[in-house]
N, C-alpha and C. Protein backbone atom coordinates (compact mmCIF):
# COMPACT_ATOMS: atom_id res chain seq x y z
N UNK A 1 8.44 66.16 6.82
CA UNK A 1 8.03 66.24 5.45
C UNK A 1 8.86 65.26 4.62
N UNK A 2 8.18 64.48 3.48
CA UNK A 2 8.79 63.85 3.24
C UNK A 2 8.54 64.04 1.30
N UNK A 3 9.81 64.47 0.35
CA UNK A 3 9.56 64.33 -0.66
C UNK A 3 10.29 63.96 -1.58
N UNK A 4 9.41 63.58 -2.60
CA UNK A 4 9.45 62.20 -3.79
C UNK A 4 10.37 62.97 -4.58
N UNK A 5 11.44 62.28 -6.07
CA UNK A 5 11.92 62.90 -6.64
C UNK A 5 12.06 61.65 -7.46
N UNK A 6 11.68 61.81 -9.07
CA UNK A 6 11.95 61.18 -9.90
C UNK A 6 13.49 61.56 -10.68
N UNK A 7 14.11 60.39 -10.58
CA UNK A 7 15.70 60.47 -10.77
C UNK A 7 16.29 59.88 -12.37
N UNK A 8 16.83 60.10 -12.84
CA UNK A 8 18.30 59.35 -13.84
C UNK A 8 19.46 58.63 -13.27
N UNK A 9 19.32 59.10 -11.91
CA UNK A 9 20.44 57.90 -10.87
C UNK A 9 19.82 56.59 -11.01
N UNK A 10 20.89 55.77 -11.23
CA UNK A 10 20.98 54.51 -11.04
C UNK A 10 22.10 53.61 -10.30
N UNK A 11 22.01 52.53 -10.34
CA UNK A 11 22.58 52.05 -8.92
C UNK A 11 23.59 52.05 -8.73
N UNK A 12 24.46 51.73 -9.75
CA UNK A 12 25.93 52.58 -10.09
C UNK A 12 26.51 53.30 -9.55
N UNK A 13 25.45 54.59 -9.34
CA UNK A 13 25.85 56.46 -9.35
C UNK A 13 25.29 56.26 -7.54
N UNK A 14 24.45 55.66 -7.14
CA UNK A 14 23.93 55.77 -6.09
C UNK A 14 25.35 56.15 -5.16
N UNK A 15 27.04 55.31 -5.11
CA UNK A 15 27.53 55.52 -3.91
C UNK A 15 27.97 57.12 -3.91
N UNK A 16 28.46 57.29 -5.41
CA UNK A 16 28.79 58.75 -5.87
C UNK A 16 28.03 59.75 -5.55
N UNK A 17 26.58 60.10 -5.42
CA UNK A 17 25.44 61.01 -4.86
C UNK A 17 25.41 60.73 -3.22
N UNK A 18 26.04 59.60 -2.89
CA UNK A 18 25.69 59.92 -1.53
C UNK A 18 27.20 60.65 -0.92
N UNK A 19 28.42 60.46 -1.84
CA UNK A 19 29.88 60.98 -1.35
C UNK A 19 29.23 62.32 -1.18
N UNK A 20 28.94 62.95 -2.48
CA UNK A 20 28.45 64.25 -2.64
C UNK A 20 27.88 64.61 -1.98
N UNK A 21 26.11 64.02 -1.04
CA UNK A 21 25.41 64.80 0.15
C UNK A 21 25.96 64.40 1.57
N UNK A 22 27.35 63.78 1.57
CA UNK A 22 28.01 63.20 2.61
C UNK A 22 28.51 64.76 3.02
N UNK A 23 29.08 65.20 2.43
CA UNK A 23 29.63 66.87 2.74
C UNK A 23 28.78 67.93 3.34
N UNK A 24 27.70 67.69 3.13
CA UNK A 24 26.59 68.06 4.14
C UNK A 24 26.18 67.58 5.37
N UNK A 25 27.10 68.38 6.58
CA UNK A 25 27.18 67.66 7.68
C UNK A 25 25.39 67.22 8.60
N UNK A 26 24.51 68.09 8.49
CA UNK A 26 23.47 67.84 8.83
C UNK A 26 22.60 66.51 8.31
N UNK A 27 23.01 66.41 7.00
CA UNK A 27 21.89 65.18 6.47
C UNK A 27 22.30 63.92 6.95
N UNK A 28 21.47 63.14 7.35
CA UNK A 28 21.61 61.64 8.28
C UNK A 28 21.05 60.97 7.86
N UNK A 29 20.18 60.73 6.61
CA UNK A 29 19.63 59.88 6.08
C UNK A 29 19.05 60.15 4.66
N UNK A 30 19.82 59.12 3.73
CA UNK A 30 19.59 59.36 2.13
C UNK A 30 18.98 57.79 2.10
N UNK A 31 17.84 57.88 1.01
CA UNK A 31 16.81 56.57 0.71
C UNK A 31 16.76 56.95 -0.94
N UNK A 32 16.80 55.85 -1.62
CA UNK A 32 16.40 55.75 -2.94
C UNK A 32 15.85 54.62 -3.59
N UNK A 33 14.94 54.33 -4.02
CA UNK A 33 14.13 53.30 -4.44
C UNK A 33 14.47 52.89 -5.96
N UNK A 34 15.27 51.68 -6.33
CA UNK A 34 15.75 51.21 -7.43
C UNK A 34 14.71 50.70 -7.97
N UNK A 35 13.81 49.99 -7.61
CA UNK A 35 12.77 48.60 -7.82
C UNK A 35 11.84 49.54 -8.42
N UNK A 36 11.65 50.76 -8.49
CA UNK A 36 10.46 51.81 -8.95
C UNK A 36 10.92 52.00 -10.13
N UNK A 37 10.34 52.60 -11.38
CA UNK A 37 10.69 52.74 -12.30
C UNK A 37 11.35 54.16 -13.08
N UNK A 38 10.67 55.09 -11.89
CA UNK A 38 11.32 56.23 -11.77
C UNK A 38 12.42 56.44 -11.18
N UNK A 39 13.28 55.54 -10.84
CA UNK A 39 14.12 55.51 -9.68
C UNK A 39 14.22 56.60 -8.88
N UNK A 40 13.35 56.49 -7.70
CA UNK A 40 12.46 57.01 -6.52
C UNK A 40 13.79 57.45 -5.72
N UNK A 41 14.19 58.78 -5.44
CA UNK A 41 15.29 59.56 -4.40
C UNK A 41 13.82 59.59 -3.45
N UNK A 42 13.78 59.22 -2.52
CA UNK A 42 12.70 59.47 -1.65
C UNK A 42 12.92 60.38 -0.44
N UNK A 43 13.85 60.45 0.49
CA UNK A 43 14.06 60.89 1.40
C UNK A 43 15.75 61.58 1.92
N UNK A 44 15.35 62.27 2.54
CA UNK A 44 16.50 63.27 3.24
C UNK A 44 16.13 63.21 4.44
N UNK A 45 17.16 62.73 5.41
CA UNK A 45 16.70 63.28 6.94
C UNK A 45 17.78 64.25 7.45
N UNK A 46 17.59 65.20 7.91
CA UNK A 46 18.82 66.15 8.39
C UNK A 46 18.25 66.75 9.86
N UNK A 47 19.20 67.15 10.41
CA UNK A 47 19.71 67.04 12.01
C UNK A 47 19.38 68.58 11.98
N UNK A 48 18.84 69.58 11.37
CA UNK A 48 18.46 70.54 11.29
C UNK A 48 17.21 70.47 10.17
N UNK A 49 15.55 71.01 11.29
CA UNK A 49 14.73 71.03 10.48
C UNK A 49 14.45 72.88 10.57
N UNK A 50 15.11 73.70 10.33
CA UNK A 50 14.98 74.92 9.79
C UNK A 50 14.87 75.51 8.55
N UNK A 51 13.64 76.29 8.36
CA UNK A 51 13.50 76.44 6.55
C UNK A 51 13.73 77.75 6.56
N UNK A 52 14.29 78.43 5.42
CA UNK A 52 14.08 79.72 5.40
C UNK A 52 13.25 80.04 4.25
């Protein structure tokens, strides 16, 4: 699953949000789309796909 999130991050803040989901040992992949105008958080990949 893959979902969209319209952001107030900008490119700046981008290394700071990723320190922050860095502490979350499961997630392996953070994507964010600058060039969009929403500045597009697009994706999370994590090493655990369990939902509760």
């Amino acid at each position: 699953m893959v979902l969209v999130f319209k952001t107030n991050i900008f490119e700046q803040m981008e290394m700071h949000v990723r320190a922050i989901l860095d502490v979350f040992s499961i997630i392996t992949t953070v994507d964010f789309n600058f060039e969009d105008c929403d500045n597009i958080f697009r994706t999370i990949e994590s090493t655990n796909s369990k939902t509760t």
